[in-house]
C-alpha atoms as a PDB file:
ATOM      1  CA  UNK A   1      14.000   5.055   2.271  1.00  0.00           C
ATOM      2  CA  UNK A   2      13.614   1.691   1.330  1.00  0.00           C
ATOM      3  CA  UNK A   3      17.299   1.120   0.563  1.00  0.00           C
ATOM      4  CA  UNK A   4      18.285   3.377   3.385  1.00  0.00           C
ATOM      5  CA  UNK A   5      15.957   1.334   6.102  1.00  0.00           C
ATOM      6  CA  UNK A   6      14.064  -0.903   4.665  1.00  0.00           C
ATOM      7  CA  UNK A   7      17.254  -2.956   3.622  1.00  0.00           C
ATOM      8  CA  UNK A   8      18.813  -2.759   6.948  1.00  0.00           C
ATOM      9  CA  UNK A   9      15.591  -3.711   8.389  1.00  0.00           C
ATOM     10  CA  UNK A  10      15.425  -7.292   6.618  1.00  0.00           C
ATOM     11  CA  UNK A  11      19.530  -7.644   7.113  1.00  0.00           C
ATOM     12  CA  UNK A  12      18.865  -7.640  10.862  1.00  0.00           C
ATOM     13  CA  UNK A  13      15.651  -8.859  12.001  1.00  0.00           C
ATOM     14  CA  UNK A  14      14.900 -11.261   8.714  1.00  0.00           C
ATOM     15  CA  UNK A  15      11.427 -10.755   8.966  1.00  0.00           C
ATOM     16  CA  UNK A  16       9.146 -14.123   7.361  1.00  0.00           C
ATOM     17  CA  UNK A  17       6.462 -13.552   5.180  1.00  0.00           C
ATOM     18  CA  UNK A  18       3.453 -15.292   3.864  1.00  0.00           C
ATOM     19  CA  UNK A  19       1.113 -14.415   0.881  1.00  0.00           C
ATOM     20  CA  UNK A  20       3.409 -11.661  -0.690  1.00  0.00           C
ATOM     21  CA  UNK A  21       1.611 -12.814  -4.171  1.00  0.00           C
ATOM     22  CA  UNK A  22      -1.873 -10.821  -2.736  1.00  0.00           C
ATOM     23  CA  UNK A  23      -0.959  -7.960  -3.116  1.00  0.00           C
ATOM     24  CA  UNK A  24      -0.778  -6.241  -6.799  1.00  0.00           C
ATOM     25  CA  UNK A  25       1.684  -5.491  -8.799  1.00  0.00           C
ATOM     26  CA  UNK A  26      -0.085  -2.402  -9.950  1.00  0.00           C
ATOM     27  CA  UNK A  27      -3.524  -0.345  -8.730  1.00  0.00           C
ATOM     28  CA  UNK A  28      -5.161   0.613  -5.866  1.00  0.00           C
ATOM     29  CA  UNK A  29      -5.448  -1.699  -2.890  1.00  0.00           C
ATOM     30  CA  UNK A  30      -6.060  -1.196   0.961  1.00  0.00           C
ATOM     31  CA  UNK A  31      -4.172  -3.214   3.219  1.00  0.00           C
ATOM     32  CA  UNK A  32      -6.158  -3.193   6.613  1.00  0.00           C
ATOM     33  CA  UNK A  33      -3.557  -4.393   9.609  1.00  0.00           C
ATOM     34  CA  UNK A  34      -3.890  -5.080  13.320  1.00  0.00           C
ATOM     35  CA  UNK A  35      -1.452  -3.406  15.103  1.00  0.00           C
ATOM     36  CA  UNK A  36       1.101  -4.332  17.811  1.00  0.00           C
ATOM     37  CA  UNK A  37       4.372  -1.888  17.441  1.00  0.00           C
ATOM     38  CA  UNK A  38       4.992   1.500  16.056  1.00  0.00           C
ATOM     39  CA  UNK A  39       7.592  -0.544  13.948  1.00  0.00           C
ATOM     40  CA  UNK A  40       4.721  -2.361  12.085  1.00  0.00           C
ATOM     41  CA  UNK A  41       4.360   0.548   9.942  1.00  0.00           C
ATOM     42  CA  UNK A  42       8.524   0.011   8.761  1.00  0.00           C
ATOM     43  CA  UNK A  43       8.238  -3.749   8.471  1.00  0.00           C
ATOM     44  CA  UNK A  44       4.874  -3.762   6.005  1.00  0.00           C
ATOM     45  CA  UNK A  45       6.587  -1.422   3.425  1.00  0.00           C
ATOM     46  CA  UNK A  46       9.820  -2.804   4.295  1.00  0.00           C
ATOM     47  CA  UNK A  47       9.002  -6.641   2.611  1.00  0.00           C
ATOM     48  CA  UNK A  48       6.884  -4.777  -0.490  1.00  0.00           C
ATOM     49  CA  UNK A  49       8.268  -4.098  -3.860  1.00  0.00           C
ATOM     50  CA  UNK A  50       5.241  -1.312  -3.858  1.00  0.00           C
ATOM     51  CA  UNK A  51       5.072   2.032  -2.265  1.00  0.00           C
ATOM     52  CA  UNK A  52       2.467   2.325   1.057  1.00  0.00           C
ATOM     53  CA  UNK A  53       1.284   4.973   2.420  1.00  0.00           C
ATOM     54  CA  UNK A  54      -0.014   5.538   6.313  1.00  0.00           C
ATOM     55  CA  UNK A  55      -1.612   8.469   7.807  1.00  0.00           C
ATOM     56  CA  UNK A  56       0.203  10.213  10.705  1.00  0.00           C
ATOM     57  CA  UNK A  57      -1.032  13.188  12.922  1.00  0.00           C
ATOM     58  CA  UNK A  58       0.335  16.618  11.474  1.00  0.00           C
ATOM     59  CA  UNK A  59       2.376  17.380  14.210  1.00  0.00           C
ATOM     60  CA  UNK A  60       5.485  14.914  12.920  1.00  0.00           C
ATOM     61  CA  UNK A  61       5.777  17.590   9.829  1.00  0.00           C
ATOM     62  CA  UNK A  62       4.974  20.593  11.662  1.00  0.00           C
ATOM     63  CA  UNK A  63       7.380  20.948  14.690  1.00  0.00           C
ATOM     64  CA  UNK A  64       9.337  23.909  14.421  1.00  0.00           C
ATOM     65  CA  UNK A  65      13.637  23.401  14.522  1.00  0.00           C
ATOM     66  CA  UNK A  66      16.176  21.087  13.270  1.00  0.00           C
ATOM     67  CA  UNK A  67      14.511  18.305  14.876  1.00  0.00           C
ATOM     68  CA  UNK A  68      11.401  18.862  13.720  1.00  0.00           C
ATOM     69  CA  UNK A  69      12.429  18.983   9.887  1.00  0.00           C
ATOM     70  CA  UNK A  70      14.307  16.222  10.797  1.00  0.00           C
ATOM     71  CA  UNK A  71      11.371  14.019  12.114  1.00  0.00           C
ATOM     72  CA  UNK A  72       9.457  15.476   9.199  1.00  0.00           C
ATOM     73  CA  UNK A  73      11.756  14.466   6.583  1.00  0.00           C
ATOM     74  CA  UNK A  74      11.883  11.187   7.951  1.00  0.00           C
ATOM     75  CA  UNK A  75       7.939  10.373   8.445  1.00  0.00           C
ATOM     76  CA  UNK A  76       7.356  11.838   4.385  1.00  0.00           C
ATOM     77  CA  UNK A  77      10.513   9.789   3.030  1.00  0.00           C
ATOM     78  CA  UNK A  78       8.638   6.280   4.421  1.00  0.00           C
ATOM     79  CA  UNK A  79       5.016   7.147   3.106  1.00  0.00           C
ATOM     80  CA  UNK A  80       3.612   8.800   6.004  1.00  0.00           C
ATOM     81  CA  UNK A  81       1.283  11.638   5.157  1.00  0.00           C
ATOM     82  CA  UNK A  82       0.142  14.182   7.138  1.00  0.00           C
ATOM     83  CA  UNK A  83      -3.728  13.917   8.651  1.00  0.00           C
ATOM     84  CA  UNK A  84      -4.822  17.610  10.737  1.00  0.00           C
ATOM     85  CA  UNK A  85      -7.027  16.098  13.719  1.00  0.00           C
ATOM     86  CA  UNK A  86      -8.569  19.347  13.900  1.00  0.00           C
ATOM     87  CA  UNK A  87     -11.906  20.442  12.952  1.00  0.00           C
ATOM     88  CA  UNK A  88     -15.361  18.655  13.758  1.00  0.00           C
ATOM     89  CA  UNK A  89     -14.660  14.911  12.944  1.00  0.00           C
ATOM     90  CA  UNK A  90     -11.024  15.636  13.630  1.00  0.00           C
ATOM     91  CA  UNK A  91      -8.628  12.983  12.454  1.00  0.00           C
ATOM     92  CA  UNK A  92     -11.329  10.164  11.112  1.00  0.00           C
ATOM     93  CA  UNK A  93     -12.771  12.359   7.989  1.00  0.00           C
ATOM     94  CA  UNK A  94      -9.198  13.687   7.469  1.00  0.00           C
ATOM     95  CA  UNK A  95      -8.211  10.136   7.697  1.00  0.00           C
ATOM     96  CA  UNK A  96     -10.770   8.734   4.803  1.00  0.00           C
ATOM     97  CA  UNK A  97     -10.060  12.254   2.159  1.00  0.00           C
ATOM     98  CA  UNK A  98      -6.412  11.310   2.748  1.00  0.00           C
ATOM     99  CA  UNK A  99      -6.766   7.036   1.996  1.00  0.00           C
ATOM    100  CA  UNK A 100      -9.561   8.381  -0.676  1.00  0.00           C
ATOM    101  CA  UNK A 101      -6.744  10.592  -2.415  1.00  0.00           C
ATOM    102  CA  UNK A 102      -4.008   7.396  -2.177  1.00  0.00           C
ATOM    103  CA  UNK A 103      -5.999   5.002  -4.028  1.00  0.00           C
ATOM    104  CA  UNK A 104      -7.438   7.256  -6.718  1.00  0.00           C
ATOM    105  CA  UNK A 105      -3.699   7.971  -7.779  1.00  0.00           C
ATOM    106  CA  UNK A 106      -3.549   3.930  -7.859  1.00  0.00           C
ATOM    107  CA  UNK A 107      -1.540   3.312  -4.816  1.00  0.00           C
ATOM    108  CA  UNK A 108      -1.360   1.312  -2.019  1.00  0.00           C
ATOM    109  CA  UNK A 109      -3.030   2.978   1.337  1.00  0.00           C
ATOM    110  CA  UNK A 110      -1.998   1.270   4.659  1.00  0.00           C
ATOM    111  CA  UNK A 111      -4.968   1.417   7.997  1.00  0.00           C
ATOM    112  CA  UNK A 112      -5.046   0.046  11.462  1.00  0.00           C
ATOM    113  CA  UNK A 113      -8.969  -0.764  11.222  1.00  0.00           C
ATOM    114  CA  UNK A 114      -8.485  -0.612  15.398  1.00  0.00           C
ATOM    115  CA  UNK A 115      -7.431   2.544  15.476  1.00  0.00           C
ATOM    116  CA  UNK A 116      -4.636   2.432  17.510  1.00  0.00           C
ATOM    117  CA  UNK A 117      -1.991   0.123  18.887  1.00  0.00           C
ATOM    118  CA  UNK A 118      -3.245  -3.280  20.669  1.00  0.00           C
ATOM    119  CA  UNK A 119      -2.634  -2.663  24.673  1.00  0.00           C
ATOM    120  CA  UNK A 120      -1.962  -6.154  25.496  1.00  0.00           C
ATOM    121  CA  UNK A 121      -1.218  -8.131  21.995  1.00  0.00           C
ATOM    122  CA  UNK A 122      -4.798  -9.159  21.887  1.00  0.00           C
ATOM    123  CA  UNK A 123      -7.028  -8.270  18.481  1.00  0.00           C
ATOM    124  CA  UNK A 124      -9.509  -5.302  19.320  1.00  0.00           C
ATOM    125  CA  UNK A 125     -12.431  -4.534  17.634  1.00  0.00           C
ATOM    126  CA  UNK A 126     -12.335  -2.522  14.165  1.00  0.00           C
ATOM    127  CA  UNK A 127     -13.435   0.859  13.958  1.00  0.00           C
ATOM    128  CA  UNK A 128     -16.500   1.134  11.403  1.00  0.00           C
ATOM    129  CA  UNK A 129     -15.463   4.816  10.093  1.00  0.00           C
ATOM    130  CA  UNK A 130     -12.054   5.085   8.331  1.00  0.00           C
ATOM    131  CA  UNK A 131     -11.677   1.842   6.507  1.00  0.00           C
ATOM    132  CA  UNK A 132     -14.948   0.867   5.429  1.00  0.00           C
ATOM    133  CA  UNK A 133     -16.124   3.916   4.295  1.00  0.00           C
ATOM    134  CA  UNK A 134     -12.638   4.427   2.354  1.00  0.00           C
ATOM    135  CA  UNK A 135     -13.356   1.017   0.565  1.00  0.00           C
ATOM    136  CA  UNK A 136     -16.553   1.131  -0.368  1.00  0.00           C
ATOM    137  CA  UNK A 137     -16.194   5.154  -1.598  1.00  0.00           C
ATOM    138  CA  UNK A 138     -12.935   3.705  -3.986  1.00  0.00           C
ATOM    139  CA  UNK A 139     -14.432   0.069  -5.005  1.00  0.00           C
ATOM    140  CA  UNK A 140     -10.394  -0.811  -3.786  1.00  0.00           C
ATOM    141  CA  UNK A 141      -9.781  -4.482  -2.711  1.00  0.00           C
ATOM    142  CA  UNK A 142      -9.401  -4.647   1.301  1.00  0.00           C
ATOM    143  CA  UNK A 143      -6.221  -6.953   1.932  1.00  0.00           C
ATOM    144  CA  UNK A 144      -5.900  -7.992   5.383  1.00  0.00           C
ATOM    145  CA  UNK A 145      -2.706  -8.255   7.102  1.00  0.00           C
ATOM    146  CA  UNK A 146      -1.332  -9.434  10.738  1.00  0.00           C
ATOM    147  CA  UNK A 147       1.724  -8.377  11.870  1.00  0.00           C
ATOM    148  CA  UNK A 148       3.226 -11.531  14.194  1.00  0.00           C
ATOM    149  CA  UNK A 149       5.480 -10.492  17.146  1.00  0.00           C
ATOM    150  CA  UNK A 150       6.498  -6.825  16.502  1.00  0.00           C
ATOM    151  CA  UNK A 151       5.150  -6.025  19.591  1.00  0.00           C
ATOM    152  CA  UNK A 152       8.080  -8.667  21.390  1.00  0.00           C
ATOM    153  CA  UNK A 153      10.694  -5.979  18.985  1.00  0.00           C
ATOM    154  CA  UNK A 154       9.667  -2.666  20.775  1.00  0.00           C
ATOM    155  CA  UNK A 155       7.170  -2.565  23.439  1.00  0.00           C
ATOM    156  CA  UNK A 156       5.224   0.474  23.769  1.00  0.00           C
ATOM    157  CA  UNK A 157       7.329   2.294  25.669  1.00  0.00           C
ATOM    158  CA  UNK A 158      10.962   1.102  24.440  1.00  0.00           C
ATOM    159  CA  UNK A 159      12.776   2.727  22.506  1.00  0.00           C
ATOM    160  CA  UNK A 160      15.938   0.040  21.609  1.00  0.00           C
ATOM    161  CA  UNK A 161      14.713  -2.632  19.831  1.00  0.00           C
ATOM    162  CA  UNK A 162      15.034  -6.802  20.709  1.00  0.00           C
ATOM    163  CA  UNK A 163      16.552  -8.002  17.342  1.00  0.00           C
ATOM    164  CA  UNK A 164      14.680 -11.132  16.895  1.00  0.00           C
ATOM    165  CA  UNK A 165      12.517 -12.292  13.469  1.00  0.00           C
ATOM    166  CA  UNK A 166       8.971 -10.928  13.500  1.00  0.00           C
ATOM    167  CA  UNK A 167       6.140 -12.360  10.543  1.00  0.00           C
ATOM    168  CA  UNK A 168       3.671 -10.868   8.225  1.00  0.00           C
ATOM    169  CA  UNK A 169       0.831 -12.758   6.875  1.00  0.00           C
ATOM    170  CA  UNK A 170      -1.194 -11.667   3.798  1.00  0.00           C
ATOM    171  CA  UNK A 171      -4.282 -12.538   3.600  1.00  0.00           C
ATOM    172  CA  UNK A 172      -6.385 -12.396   0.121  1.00  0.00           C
ATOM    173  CA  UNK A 173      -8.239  -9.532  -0.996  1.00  0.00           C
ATOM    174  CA  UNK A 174     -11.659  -9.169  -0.141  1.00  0.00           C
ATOM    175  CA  UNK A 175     -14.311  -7.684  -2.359  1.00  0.00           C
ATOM    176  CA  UNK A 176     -16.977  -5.092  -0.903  1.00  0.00           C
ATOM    177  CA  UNK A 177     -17.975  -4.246  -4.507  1.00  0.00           C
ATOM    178  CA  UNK A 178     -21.620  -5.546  -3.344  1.00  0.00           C
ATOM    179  CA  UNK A 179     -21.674  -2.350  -0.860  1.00  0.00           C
ATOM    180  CA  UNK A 180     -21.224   0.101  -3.395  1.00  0.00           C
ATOM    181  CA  UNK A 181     -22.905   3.430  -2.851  1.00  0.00           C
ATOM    182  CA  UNK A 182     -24.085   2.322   0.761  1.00  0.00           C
ATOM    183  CA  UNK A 183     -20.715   3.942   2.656  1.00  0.00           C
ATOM    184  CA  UNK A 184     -23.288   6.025   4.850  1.00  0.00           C
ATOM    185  CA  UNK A 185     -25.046   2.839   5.860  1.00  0.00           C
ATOM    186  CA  UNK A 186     -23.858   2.597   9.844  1.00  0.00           C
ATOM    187  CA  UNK A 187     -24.861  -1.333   9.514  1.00  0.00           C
ATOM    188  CA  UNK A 188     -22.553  -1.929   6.445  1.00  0.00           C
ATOM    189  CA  UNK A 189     -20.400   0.043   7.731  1.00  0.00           C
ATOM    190  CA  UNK A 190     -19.933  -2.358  10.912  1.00  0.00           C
ATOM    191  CA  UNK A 191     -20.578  -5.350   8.770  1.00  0.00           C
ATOM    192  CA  UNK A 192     -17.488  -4.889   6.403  1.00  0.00           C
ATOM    193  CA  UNK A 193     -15.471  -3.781   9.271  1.00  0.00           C
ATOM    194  CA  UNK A 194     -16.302  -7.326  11.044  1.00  0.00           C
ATOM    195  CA  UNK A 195     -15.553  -9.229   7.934  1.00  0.00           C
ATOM    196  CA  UNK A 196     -12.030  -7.473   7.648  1.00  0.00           C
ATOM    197  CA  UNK A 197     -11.420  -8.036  11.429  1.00  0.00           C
ATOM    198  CA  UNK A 198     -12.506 -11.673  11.428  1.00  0.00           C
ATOM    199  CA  UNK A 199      -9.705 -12.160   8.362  1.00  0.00           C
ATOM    200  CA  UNK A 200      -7.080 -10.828  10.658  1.00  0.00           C
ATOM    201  CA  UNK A 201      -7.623 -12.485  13.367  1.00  0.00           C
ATOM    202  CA  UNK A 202      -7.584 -15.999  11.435  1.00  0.00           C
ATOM    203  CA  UNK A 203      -4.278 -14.839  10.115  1.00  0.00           C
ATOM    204  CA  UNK A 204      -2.845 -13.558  12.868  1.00  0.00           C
ATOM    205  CA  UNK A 205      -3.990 -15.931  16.086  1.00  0.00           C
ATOM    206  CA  UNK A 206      -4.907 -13.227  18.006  1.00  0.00           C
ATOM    207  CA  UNK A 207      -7.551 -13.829  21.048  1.00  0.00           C
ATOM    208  CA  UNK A 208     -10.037 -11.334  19.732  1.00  0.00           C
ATOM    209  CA  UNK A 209     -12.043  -8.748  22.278  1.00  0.00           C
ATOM    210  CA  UNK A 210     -15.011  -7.201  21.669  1.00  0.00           C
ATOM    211  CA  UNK A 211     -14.589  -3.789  22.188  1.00  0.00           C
ATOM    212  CA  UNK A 212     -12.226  -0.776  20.926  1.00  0.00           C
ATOM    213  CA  UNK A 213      -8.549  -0.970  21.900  1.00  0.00           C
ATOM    214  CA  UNK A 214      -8.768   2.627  23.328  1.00  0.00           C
ATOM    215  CA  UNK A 215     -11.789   1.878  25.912  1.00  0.00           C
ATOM    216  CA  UNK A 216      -9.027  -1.207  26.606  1.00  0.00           C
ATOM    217  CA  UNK A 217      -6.217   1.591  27.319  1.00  0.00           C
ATOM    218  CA  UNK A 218      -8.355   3.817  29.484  1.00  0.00           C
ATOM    219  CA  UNK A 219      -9.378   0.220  31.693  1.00  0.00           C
ATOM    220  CA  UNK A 220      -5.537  -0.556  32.012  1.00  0.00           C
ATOM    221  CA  UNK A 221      -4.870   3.425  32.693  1.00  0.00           C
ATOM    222  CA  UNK A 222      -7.176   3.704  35.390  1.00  0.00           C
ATOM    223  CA  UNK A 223      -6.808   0.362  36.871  1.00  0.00           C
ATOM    224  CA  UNK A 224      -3.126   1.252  37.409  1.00  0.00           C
ATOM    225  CA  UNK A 225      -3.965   4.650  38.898  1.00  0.00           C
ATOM    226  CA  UNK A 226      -6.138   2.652  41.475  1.00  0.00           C
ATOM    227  CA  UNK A 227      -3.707   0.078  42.562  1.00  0.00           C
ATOM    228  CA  UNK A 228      -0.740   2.874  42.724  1.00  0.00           C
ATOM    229  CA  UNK A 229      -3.319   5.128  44.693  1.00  0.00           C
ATOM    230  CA  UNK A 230      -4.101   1.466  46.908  1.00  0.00           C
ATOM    231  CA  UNK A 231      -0.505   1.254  47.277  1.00  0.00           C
ATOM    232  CA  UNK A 232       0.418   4.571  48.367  1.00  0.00           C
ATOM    233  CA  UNK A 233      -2.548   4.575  50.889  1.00  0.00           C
ATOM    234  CA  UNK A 234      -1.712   1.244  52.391  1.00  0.00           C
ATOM    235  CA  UNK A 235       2.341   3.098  52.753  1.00  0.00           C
ATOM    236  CA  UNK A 236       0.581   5.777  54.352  1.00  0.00           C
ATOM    237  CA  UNK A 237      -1.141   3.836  56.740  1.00  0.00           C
ATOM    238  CA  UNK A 238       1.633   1.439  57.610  1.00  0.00           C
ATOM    239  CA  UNK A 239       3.948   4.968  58.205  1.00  0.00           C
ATOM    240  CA  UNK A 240       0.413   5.751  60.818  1.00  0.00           C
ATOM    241  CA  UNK A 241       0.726   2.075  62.331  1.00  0.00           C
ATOM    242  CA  UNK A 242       4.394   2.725  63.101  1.00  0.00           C
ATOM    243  CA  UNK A 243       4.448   6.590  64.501  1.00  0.00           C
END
């Protein structure tokens, strides 16, 4: 996959990065990202000599039919693994047994500590589950990451992408070894969560916001509704005015 899209990739976009020496040659490392495209998750792996895997909700490797095999052949071949969102805690504990499982096999494991993709290209604040606890259960380095413009390549949304050259920074590992044991500890959890998110947004130049991307998505959602609901009642009263 990385010959078969991963060389195309840096043919046509040319993608610039910065601090490719960070990350190891060998062992376990987490690389924590923010999160602008669903291409960030090609152009990370794309510029590493290293494999990295991402989690990805089961549903890309269980659809039933040619496309679904498809999709699912696709998502395994570029180090996406499978995370089942059902159950009590859903998708976060599946999330931290899957990164847990990466990195004690010595790999590289890939998070967005925000959880999902950045609304408005602004830097949201990191979720204290997933990544924390996976760092401090592992003793792996955190290496943070910002992906520059990918989100100017494919909108959420668009499907054809803008061919134009996006950047990755990499920052340099960051040590949580003085956390050990204490991965049940709510205000440690929070605290290395901050330190990873305050890394990524001095790499990446983001305008940070205090609060979680999806409590963002739900404002934008519903402020939308309201002005198309506005809009359609002011029609409707203009079509009153008229009759």
């Amino acid at each position: 996959m990385k010959v078969a899209i991963g060389g195309p990739l840096k043919v046509a976009f040319r993608p610039w990065v910065e601090g490719l020496e960070n990350v190891p040659a060998t062992g376990p490392a987490i690389l924590a990202s923010n999160h602008l495209s669903f291409s960030d998750s090609f152009f990370l792996p794309a510029v590493l000599d290293r494999k990295v895997t991402f989690i990805a909700k089961a549903e890309y490797f269980t659809t039933p039919g040619v496309k679904g095999r498809l999709t699912a052949a696709f998502f395994k071949g570029v180090g996406q693994l499978p995370v089942d969102r059902s159950g009590a805690r859903g998708a976060g504990e599946a999330a931290i047994r899957s990164g847990i499982e990466v990195l004690e096999r010595g790999e590289l494991f890939g998070i967005y500590p925000e959880g999902t993709r950045s609304p408005d290209g602004r830097l949201y604040r990191g979720k204290p589950g997933g990544l924390a606890r996976v760092a401090l259960a592992t003793g792996a380095p955190v290496i943070p990451v910002a992906m520059i413009d990918t989100e100017k390549i494919q909108p959420p949304g668009k499907v054809m992408p803008k061919l134009m050259r996006p950047g990755i920074r990499i920052g340099e590992p960051l040590d949580f070894s003085r956390y050990q044991g204490m991965e049940h500890d709510r205000f440690v959890l929070r605290a290395v969560t901050d330190e990873v998110m305050y890394e990524i947004m001095k790499l990446s130049g983001q305008e940070y916001v205090d609060m979680y991307a999806t409590a963002a998505k739900r404002q934008i959602a519903e402020a939308a509704k309201a002005a198309k609901e506005a809009e359609k009642a002011q029609k409707a009263g203009k079509k009153q005015d008229e009759s």
